[in-house]
Protein backbone atom coordinates (compact mmCIF):
# COMPACT_ATOMS: atom_id res chain seq x y z
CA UNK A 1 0.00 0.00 0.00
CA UNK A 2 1.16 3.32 -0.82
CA UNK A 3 1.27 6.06 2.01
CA UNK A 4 0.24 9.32 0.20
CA UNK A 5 1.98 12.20 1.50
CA UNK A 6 0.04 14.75 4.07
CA UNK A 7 -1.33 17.74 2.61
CA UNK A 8 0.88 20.99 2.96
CA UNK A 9 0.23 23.13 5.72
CA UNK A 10 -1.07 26.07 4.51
CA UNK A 11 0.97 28.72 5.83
CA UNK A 12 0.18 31.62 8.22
CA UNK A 13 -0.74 34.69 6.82
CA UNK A 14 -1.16 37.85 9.04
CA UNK A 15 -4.44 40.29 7.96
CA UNK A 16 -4.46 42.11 5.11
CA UNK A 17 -2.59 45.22 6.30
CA UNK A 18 -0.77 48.09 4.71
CA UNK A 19 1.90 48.37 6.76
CA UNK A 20 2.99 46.10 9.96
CA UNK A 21 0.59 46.57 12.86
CA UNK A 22 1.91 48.41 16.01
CA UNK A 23 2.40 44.91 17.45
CA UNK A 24 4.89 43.93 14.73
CA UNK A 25 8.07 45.07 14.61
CA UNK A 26 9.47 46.24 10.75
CA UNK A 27 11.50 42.58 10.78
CA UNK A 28 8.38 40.89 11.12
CA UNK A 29 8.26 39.86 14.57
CA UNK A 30 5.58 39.82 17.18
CA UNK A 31 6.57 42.41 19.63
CA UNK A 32 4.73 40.85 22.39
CA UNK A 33 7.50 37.85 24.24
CA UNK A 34 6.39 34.45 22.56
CA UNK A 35 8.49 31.56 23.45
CA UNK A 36 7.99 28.73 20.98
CA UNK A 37 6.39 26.64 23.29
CA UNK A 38 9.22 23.73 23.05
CA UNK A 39 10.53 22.26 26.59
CA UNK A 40 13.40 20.35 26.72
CA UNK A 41 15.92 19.38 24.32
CA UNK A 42 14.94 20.65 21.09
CA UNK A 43 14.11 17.82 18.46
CA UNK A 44 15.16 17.90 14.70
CA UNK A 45 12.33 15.27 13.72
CA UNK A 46 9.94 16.61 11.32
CA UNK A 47 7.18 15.89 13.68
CA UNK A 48 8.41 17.98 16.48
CA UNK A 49 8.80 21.10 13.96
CA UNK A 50 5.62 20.37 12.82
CA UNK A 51 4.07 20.59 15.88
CA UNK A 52 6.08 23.77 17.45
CA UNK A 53 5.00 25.24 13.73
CA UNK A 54 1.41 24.65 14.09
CA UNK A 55 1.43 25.84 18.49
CA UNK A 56 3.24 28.91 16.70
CA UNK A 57 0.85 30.02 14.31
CA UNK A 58 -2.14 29.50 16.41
CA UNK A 59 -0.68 32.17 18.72
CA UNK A 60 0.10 34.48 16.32
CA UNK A 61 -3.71 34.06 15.04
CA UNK A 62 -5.03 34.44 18.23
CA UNK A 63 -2.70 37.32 19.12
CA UNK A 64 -3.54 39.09 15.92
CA UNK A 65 -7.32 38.71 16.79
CA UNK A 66 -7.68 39.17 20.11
CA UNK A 67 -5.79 42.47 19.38
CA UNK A 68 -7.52 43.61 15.95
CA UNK A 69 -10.99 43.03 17.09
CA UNK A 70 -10.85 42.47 20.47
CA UNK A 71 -11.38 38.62 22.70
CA UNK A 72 -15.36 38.80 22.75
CA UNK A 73 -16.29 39.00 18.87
CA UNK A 74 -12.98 36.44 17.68
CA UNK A 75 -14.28 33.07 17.78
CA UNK A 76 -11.73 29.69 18.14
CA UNK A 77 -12.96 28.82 15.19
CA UNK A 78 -11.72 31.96 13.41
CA UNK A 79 -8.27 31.59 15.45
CA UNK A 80 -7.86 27.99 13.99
CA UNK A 81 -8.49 29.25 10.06
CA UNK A 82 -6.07 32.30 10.66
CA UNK A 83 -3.65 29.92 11.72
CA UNK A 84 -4.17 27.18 8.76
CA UNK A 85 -4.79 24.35 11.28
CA UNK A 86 -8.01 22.23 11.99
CA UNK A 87 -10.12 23.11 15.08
CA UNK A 88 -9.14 19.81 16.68
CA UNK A 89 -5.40 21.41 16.91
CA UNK A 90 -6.23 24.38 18.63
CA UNK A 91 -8.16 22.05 21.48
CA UNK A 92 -5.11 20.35 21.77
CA UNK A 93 -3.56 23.28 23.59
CA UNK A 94 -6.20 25.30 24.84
CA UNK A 95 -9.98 24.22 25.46
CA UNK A 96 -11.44 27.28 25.35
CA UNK A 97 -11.45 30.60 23.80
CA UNK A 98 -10.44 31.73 27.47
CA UNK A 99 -7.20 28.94 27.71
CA UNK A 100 -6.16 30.63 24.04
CA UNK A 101 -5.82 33.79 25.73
CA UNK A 102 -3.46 32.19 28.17
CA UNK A 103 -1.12 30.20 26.49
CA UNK A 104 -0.55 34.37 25.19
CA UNK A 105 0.30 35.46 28.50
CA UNK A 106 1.53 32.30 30.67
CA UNK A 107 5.32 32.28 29.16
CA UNK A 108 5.41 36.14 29.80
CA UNK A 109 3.70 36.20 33.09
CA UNK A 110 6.07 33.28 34.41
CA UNK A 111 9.54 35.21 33.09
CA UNK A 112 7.98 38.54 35.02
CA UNK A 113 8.45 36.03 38.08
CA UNK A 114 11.80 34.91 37.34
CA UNK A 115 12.91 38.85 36.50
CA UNK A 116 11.24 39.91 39.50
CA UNK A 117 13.22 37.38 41.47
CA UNK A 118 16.26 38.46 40.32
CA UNK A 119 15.52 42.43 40.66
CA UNK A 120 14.74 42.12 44.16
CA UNK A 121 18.15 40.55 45.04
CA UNK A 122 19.66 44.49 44.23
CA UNK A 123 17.41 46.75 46.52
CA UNK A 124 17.91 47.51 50.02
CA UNK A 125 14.62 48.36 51.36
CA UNK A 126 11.11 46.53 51.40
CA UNK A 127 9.69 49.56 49.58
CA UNK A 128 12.21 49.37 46.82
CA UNK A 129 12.01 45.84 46.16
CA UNK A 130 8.07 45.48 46.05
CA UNK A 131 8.43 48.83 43.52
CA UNK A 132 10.77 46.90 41.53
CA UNK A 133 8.46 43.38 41.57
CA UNK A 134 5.47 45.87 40.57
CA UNK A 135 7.50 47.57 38.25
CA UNK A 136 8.09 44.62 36.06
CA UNK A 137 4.94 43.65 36.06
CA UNK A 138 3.24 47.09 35.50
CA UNK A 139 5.49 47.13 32.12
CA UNK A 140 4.75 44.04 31.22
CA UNK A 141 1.34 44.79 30.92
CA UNK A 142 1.40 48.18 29.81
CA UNK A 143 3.40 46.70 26.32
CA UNK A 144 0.10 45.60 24.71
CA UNK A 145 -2.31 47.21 26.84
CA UNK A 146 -5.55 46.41 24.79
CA UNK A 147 -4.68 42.42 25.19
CA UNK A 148 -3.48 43.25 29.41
CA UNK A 149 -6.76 44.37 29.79
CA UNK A 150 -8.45 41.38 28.35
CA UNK A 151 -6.27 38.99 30.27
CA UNK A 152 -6.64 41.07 33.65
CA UNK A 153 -10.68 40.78 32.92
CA UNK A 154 -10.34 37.01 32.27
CA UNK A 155 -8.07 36.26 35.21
CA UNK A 156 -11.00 36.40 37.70
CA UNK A 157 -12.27 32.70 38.50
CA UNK A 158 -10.27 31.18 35.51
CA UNK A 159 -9.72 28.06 37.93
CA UNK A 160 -10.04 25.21 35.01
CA UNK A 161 -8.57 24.80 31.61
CA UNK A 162 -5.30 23.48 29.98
CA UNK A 163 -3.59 26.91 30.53
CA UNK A 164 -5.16 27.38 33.94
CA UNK A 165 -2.51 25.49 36.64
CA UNK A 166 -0.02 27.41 34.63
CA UNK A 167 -1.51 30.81 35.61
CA UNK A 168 -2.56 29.69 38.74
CA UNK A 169 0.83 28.60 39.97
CA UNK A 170 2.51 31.76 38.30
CA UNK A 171 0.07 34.41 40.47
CA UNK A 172 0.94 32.06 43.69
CA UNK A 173 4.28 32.55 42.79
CA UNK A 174 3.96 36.19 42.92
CA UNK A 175 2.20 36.12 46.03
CA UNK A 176 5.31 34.02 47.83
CA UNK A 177 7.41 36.36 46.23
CA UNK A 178 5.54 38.97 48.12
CA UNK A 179 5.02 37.83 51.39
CA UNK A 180 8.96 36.52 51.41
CA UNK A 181 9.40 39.87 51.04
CA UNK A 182 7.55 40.95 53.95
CA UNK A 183 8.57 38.12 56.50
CA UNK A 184 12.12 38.73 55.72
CA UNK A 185 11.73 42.85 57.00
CA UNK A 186 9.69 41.49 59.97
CA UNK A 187 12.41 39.34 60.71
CA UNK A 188 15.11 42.01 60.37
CA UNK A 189 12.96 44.25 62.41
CA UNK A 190 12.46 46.44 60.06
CA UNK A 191 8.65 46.48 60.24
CA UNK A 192 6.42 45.44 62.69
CA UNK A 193 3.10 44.73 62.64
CA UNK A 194 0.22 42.17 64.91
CA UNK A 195 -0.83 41.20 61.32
CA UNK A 196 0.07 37.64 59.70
CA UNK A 197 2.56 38.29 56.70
CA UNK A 198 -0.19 36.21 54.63
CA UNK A 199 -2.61 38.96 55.45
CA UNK A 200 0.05 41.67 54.93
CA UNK A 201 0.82 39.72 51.71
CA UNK A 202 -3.26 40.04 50.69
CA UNK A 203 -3.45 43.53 51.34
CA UNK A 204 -0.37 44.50 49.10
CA UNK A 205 -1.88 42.27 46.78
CA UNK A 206 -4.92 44.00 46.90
CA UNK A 207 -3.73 47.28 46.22
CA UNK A 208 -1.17 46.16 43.44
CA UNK A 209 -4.55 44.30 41.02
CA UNK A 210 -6.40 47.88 41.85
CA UNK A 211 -3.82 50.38 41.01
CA UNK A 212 -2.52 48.15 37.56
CA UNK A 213 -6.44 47.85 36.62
CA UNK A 214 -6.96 51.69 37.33
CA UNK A 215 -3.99 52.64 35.25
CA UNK A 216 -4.82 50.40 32.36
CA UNK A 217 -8.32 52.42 31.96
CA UNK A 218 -6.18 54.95 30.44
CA UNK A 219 -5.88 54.85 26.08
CA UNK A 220 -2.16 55.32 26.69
CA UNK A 221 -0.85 54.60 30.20
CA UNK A 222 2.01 56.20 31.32
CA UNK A 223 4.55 53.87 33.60
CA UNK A 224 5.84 56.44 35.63
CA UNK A 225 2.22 57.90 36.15
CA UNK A 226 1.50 54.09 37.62
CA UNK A 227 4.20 53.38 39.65
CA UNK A 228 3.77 56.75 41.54
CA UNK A 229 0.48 56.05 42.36
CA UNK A 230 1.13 52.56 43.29
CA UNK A 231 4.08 53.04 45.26
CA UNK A 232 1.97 55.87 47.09
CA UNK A 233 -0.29 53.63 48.27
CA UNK A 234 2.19 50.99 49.39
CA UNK A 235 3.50 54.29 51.88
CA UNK A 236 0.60 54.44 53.32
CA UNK A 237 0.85 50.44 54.43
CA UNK A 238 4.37 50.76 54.69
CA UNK A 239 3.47 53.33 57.25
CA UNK A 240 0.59 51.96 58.85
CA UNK A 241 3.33 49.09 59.98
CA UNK A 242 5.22 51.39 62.29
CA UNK A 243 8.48 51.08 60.21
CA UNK A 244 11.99 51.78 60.93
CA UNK A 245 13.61 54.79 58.51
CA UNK A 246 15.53 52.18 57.11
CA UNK A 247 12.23 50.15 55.69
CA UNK A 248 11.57 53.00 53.74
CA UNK A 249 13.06 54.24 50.05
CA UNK A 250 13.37 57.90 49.92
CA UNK A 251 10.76 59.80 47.91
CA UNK A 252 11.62 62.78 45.76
């Protein structure tokens, strides 16, 4: 029996623009951080590039989309012809229109972790390195803003879906990150407070989802606009703690 060979893939083809979208840079690529979604060793089999190929274009379809006319009216369905792959791919990697929206935002939301990790390891005070976890995190987000405010929308009570335990994990991640942050100036005296760090850790929290929601409302946020307000309000529980001078950053 003769195997006959699998049709070609038709290839991606962004929307019929004039000139490259504000979310493609002139060489062609996405300006929003896409990893290729390979883990591990990278494989030369035709299989594996045919699969990192197809993962590939469906999130450039769905990032084109989502951004050109927004996450309610773009339907999977669309996503999967944009991308030249069968519906039954796309549900490999996300179930829902929701999970597509994800696997945008999971790679990028994990590396703000792993940079905020990092960035913390250089400040001296509790109040400079919560401003530098926020301020990653604030640009992040203020890159694309009209997809950040789709994700931050579609964040609340996204508990199941392929993408989901990815997300999930990466905003407990951020909340460790936090409250480390806290126990460790408790520790070295430099705050005290009857409250649990946990608690401490919520109302930080708290303030951070506000302030990078109220920010976002604006066409074209400014970061430094932001970050003053949000480090503002972090004085105020900073001070409500009964700090030592040396908690504190200096403000202008």
């Amino acid at each position: 029996m003769t195997l006959m060979p699998p049709p070609a893939t038709r290839p991606f083809k962004p929307g019929r623009w004039r000139r490259n979208p504000p979310w493609i840079r002139a060489d062609g690529e996405w300006a929003l951080l896409m990893n290729d979604g390979a883990s591990g060793a990278v494989s030369n089999g035709r299989r594996e590039r045919n699969k990192r190929d197809k993962l590939s274009r469906i999130r450039a379809a769905a990032l084109e989309l989502f951004v050109s006319k927004g996450f309610d009216d773009t339907t999977t369905r669309e996503i999967a012809a944009h991308a030249g792959v069968g519906l039954g791919t796309v549900f490999v990697y996300a179930e829902t229109k929701r999970d597509l929206l994800f696997l945008l935002v999971n790679d990028d939301l994990e590396d703000c972790i792993r940079r905020s990790i990092a960035a913390v390891q250089v400040e001296e005070t509790l109040h400079a390195r919560l401003m530098a976890v926020m301020r990653i995190h604030f640009e992040y987000f203020g890159r694309l803003p009209v997809l950040s405010r789709q994700a931050l929308r579609e964040m609340y009570f996204y508990q199941e879906g392929k993408q989901s335990a990815r997300f999930l994990a990466t905003r407990a991640g951020l909340g460790r990150l936090i409250q480390d942050l806290v126990e460790r100036a408790v520790a070295a005296r430099l705050i005290h407070a009857e409250a649990a760090p946990d608690d401490i850790t919520r109302v930080i929290f708290a303030i951070y989802q506000v302030e990078l929601r109220r920010w976002l409302v604006s066409e074209q946020p400014d970061l430094e606009t932001g970050l003053s307000g949000l480090g503002r309000q972090l004085l105020i529980v900073l001070n409500g703690l009964a700090p030592r001078p040396e908690a504190l950053s200096r403000t202008p």
